[in-house]
PDB file of N, CA and C in Angstrom:
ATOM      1  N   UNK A   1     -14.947  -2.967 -44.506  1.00  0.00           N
ATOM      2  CA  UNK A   1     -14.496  -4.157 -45.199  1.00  0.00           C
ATOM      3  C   UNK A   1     -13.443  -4.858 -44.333  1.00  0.00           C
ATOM      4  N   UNK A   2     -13.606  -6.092 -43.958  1.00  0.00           N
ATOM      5  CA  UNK A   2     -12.165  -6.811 -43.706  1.00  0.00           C
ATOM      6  C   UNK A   2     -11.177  -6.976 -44.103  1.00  0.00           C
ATOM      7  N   UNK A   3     -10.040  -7.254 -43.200  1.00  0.00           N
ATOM      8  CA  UNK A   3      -9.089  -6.909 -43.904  1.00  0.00           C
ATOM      9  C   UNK A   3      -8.517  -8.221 -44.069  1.00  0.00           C
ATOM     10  N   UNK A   4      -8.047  -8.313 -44.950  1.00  0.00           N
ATOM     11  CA  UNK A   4      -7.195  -9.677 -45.205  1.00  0.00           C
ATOM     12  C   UNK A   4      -6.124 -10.021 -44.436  1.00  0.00           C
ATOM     13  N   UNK A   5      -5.427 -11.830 -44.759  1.00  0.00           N
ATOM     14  CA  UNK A   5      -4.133 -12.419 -44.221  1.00  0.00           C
ATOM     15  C   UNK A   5      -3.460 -11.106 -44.531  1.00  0.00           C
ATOM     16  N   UNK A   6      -3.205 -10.857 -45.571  1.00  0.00           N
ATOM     17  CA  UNK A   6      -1.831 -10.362 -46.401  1.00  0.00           C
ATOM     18  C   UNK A   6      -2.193  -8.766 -45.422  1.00  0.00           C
ATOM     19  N   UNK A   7      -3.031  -8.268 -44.742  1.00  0.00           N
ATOM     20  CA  UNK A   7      -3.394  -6.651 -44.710  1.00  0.00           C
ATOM     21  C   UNK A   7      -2.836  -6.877 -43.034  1.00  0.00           C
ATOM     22  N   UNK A   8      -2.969  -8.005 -42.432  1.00  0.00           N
ATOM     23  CA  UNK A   8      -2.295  -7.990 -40.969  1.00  0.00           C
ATOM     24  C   UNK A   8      -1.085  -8.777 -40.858  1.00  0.00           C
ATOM     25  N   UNK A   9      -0.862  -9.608 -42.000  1.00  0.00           N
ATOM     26  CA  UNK A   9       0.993 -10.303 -41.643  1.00  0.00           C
ATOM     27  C   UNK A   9       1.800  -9.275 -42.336  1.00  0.00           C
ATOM     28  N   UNK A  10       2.794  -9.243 -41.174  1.00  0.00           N
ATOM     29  CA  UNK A  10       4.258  -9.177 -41.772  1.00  0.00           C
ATOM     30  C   UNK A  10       4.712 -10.243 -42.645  1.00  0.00           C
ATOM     31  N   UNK A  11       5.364  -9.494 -43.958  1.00  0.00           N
ATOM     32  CA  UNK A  11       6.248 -10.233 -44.954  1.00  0.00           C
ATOM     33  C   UNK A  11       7.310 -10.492 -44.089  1.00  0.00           C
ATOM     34  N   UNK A  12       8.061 -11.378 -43.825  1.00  0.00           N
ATOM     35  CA  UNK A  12       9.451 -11.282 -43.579  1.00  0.00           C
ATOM     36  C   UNK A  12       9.893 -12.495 -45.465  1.00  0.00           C
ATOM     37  N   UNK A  13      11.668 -11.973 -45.634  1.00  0.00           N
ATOM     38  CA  UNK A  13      11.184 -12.398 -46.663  1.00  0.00           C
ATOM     39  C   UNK A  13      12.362 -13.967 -46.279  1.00  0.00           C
ATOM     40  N   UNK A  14      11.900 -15.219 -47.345  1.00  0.00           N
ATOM     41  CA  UNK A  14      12.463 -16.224 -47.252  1.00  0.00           C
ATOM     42  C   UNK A  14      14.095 -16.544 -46.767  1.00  0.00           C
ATOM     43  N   UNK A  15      14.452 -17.567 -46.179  1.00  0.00           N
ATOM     44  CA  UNK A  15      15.945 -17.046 -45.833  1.00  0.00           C
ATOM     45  C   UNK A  15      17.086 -17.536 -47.238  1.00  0.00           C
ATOM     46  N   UNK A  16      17.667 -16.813 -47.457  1.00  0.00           N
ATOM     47  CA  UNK A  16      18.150 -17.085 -48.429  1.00  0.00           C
ATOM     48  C   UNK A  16      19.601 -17.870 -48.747  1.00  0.00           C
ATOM     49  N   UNK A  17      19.900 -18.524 -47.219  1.00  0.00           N
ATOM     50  CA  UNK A  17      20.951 -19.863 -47.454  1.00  0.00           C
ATOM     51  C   UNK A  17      20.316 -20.690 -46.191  1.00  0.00           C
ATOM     52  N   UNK A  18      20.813 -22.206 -46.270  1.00  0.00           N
ATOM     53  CA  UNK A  18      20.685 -22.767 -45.383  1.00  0.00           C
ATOM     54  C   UNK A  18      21.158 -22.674 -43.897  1.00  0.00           C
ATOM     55  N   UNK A  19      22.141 -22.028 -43.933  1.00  0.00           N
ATOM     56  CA  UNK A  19      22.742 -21.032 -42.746  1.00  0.00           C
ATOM     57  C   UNK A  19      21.752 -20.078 -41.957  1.00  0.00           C
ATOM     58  N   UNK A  20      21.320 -19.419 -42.936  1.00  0.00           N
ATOM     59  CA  UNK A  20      19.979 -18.096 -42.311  1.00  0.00           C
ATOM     60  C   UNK A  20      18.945 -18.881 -41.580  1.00  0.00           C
ATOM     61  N   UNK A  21      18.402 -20.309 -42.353  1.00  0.00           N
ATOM     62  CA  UNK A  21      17.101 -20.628 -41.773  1.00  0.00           C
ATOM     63  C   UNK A  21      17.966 -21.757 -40.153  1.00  0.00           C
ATOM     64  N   UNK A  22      19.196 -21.941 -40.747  1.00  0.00           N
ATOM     65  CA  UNK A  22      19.198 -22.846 -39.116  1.00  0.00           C
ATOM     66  C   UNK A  22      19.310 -21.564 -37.767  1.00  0.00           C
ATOM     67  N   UNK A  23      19.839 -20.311 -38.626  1.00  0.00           N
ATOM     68  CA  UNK A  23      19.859 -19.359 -37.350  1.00  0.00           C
ATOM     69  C   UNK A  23      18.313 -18.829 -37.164  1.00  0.00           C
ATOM     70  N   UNK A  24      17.372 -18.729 -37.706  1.00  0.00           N
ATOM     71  CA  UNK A  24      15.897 -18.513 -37.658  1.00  0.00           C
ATOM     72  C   UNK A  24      15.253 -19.726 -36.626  1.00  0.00           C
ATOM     73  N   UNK A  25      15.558 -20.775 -36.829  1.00  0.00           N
ATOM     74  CA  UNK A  25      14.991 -21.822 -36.202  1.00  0.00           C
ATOM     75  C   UNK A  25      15.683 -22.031 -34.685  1.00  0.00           C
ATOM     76  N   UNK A  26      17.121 -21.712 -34.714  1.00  0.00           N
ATOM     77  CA  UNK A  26      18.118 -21.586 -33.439  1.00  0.00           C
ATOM     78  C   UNK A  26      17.203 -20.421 -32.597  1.00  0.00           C
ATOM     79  N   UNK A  27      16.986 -19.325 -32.980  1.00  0.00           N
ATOM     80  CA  UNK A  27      16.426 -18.031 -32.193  1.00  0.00           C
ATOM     81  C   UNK A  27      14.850 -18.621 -31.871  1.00  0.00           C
ATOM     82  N   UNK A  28      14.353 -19.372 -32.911  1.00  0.00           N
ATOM     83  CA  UNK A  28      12.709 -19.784 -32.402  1.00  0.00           C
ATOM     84  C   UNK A  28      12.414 -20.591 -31.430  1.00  0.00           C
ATOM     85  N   UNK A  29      13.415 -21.505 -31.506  1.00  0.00           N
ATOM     86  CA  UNK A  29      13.444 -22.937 -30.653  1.00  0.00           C
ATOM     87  C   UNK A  29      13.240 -22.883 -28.941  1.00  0.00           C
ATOM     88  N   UNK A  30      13.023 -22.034 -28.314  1.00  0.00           N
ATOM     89  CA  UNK A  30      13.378 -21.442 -26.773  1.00  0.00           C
ATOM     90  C   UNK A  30      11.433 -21.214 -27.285  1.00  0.00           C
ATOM     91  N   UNK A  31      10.972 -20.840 -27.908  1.00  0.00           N
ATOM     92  CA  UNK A  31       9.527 -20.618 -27.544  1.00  0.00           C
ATOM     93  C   UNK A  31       8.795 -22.225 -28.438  1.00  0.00           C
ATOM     94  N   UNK A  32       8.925 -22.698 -28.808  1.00  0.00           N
ATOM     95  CA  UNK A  32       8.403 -24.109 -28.919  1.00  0.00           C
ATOM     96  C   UNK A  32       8.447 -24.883 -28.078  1.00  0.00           C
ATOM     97  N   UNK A  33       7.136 -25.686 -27.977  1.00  0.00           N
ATOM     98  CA  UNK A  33       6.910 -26.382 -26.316  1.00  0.00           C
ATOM     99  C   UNK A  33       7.680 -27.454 -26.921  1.00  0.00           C
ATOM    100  N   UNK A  34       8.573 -27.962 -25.213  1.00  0.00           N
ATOM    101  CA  UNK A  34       9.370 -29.329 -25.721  1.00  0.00           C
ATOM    102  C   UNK A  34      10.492 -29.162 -26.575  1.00  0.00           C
ATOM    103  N   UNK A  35      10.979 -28.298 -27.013  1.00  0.00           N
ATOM    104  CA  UNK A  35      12.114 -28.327 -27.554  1.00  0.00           C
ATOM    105  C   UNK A  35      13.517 -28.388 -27.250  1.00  0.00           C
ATOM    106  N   UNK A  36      13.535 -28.314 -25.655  1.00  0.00           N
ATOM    107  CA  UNK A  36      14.683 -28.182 -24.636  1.00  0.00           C
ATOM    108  C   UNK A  36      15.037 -29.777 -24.830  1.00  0.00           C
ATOM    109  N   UNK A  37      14.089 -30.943 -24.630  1.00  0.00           N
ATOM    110  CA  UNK A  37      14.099 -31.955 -24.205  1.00  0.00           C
ATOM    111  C   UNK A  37      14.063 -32.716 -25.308  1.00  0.00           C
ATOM    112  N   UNK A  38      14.636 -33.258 -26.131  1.00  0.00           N
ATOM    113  CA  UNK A  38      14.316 -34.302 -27.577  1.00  0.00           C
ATOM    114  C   UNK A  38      13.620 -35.351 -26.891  1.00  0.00           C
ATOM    115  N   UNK A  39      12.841 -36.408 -27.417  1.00  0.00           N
ATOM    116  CA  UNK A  39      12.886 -37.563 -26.849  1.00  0.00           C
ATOM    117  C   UNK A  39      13.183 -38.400 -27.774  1.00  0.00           C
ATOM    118  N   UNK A  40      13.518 -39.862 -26.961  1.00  0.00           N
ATOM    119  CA  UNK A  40      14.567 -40.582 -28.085  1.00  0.00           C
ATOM    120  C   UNK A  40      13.503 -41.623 -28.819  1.00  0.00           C
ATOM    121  N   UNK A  41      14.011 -41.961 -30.165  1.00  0.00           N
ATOM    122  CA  UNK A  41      13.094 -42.220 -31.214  1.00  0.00           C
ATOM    123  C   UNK A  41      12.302 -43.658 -30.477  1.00  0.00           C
ATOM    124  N   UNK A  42      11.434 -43.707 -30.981  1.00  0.00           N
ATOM    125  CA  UNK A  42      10.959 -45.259 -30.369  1.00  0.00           C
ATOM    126  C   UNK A  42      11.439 -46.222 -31.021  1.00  0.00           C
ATOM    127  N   UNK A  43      11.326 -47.605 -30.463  1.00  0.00           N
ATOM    128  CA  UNK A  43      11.879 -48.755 -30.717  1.00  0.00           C
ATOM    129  C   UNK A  43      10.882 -49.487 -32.081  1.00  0.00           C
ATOM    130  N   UNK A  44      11.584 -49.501 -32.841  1.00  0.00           N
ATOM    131  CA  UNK A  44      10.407 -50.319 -34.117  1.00  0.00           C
ATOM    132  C   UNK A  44      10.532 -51.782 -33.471  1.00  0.00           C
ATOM    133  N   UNK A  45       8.886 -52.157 -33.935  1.00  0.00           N
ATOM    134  CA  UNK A  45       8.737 -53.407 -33.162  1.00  0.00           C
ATOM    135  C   UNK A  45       7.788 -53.732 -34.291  1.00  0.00           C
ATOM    136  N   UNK A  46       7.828 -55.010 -34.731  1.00  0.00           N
ATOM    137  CA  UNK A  46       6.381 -55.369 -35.603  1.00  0.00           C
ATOM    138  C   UNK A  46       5.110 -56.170 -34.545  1.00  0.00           C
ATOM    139  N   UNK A  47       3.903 -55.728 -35.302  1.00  0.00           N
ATOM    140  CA  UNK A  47       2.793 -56.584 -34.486  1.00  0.00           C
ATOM    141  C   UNK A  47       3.171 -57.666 -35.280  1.00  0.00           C
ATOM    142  N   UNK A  48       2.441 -58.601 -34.070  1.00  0.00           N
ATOM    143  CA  UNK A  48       2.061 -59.843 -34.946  1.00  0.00           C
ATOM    144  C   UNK A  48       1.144 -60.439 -35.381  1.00  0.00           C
ATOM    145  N   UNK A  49       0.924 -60.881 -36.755  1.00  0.00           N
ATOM    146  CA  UNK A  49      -0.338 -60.755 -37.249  1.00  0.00           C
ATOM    147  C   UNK A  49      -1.748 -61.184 -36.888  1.00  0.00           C
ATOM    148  N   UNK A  50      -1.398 -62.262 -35.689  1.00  0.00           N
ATOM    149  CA  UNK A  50      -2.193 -63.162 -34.964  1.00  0.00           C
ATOM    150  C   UNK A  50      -2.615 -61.551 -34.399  1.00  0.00           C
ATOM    151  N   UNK A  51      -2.574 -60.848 -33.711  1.00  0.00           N
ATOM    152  CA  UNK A  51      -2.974 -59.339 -32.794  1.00  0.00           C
ATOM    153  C   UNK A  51      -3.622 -58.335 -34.016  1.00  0.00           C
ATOM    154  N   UNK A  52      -3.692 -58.671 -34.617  1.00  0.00           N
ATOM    155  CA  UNK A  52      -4.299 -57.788 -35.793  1.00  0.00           C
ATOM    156  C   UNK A  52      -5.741 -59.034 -35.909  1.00  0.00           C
ATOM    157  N   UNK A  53      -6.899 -57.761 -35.452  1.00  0.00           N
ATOM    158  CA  UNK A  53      -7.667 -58.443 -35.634  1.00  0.00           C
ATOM    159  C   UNK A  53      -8.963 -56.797 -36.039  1.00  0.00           C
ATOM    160  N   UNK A  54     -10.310 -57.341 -36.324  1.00  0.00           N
ATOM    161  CA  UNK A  54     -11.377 -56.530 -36.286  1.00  0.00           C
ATOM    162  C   UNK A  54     -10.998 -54.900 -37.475  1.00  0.00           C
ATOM    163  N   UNK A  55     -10.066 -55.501 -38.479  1.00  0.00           N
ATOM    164  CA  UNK A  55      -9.217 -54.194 -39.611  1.00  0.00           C
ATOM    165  C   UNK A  55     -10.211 -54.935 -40.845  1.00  0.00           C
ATOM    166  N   UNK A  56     -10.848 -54.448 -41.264  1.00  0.00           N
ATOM    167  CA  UNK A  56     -11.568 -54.513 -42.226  1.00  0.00           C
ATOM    168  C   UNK A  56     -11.305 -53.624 -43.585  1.00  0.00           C
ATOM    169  N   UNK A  57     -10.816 -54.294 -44.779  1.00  0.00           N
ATOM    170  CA  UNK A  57     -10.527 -53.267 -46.059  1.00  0.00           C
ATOM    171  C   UNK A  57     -11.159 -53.548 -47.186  1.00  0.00           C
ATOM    172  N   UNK A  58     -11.585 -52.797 -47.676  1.00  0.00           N
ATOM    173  CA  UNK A  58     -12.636 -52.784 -49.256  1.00  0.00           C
ATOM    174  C   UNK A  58     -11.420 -53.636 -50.079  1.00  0.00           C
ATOM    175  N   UNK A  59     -11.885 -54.581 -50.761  1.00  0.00           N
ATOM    176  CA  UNK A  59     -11.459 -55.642 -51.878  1.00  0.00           C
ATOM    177  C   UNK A  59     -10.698 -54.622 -52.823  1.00  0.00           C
ATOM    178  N   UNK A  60     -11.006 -53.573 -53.608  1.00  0.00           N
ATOM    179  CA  UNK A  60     -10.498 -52.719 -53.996  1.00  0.00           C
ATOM    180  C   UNK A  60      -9.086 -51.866 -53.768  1.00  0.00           C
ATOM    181  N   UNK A  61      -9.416 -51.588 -52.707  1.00  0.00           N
ATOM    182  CA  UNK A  61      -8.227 -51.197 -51.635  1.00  0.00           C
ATOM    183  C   UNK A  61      -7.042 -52.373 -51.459  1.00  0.00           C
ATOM    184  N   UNK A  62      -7.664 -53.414 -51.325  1.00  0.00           N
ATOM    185  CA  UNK A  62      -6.704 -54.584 -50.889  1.00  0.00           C
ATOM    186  C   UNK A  62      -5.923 -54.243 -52.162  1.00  0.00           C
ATOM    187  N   UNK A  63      -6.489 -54.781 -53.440  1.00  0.00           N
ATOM    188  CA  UNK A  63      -6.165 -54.850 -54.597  1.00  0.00           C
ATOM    189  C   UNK A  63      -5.066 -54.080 -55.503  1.00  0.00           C
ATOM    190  N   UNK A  64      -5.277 -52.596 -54.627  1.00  0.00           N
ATOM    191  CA  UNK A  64      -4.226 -51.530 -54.683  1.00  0.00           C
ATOM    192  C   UNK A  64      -2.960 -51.697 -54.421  1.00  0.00           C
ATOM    193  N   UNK A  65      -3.274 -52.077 -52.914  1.00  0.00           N
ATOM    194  CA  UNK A  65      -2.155 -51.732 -51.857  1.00  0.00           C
ATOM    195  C   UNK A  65      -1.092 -53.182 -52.433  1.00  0.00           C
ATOM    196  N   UNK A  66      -1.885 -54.235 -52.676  1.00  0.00           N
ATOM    197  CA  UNK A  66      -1.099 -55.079 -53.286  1.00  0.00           C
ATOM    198  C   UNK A  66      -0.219 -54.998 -54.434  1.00  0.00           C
ATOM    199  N   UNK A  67      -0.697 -54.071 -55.326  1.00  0.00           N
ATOM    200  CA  UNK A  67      -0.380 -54.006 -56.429  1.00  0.00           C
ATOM    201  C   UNK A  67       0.888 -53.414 -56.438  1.00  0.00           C
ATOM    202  N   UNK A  68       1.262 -52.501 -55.137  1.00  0.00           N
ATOM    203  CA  UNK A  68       2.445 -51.421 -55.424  1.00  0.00           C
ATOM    204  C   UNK A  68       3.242 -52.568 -54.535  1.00  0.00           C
ATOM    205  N   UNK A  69       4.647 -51.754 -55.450  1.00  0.00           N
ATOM    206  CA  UNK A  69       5.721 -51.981 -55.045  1.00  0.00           C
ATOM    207  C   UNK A  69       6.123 -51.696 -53.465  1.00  0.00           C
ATOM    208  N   UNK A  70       7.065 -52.026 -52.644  1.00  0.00           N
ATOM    209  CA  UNK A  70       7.711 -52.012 -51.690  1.00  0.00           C
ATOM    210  C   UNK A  70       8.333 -50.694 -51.355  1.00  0.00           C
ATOM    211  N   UNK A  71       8.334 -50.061 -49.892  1.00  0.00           N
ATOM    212  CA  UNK A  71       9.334 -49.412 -50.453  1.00  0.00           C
ATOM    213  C   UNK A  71      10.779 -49.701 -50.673  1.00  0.00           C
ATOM    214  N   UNK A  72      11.487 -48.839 -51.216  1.00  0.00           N
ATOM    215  CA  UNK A  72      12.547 -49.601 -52.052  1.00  0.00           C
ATOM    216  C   UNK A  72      13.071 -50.314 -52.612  1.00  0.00           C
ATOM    217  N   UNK A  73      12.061 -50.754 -52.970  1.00  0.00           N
ATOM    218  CA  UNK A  73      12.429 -51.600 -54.701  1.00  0.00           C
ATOM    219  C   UNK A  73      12.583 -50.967 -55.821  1.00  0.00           C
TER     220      UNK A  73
END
């Protein structure tokens, strides 16, 4: 019979302050690719709508997306 997730992981169990998990993530961080190096956030830029072209949306959909609020409103 195979053996299950649960029959080959280790439990380790949840960390139990926010302290524990930044030292869990401090000790992990050295084996995640790219983590030495941040890169810096990108620049928000809007298209302009004239460059928006060939986006095709179901009437329905339109109808939705219109309907909701903003965020933060």
């Amino acid at each position: 019979m195979p053996k299950t997730v649960k029959d080959v992981t280790q439990h380790t169990p949840e960390p139990e302050s926010l302290d524990e998990l930044r030292r869990d993530c401090a000790r992990m961080a050295p084996h995640w690719p790219g983590a030495r190096t941040p890169r810096p956030a990108p620049a928000r830029r809007h298209t302009p709508l004239s460059a928006i072209h060939g986006v095709s949306v179901p009437a329905a959909s339109a109808r939705l997306l219109d309907g909701m609020s903003e965020y933060g409103d």
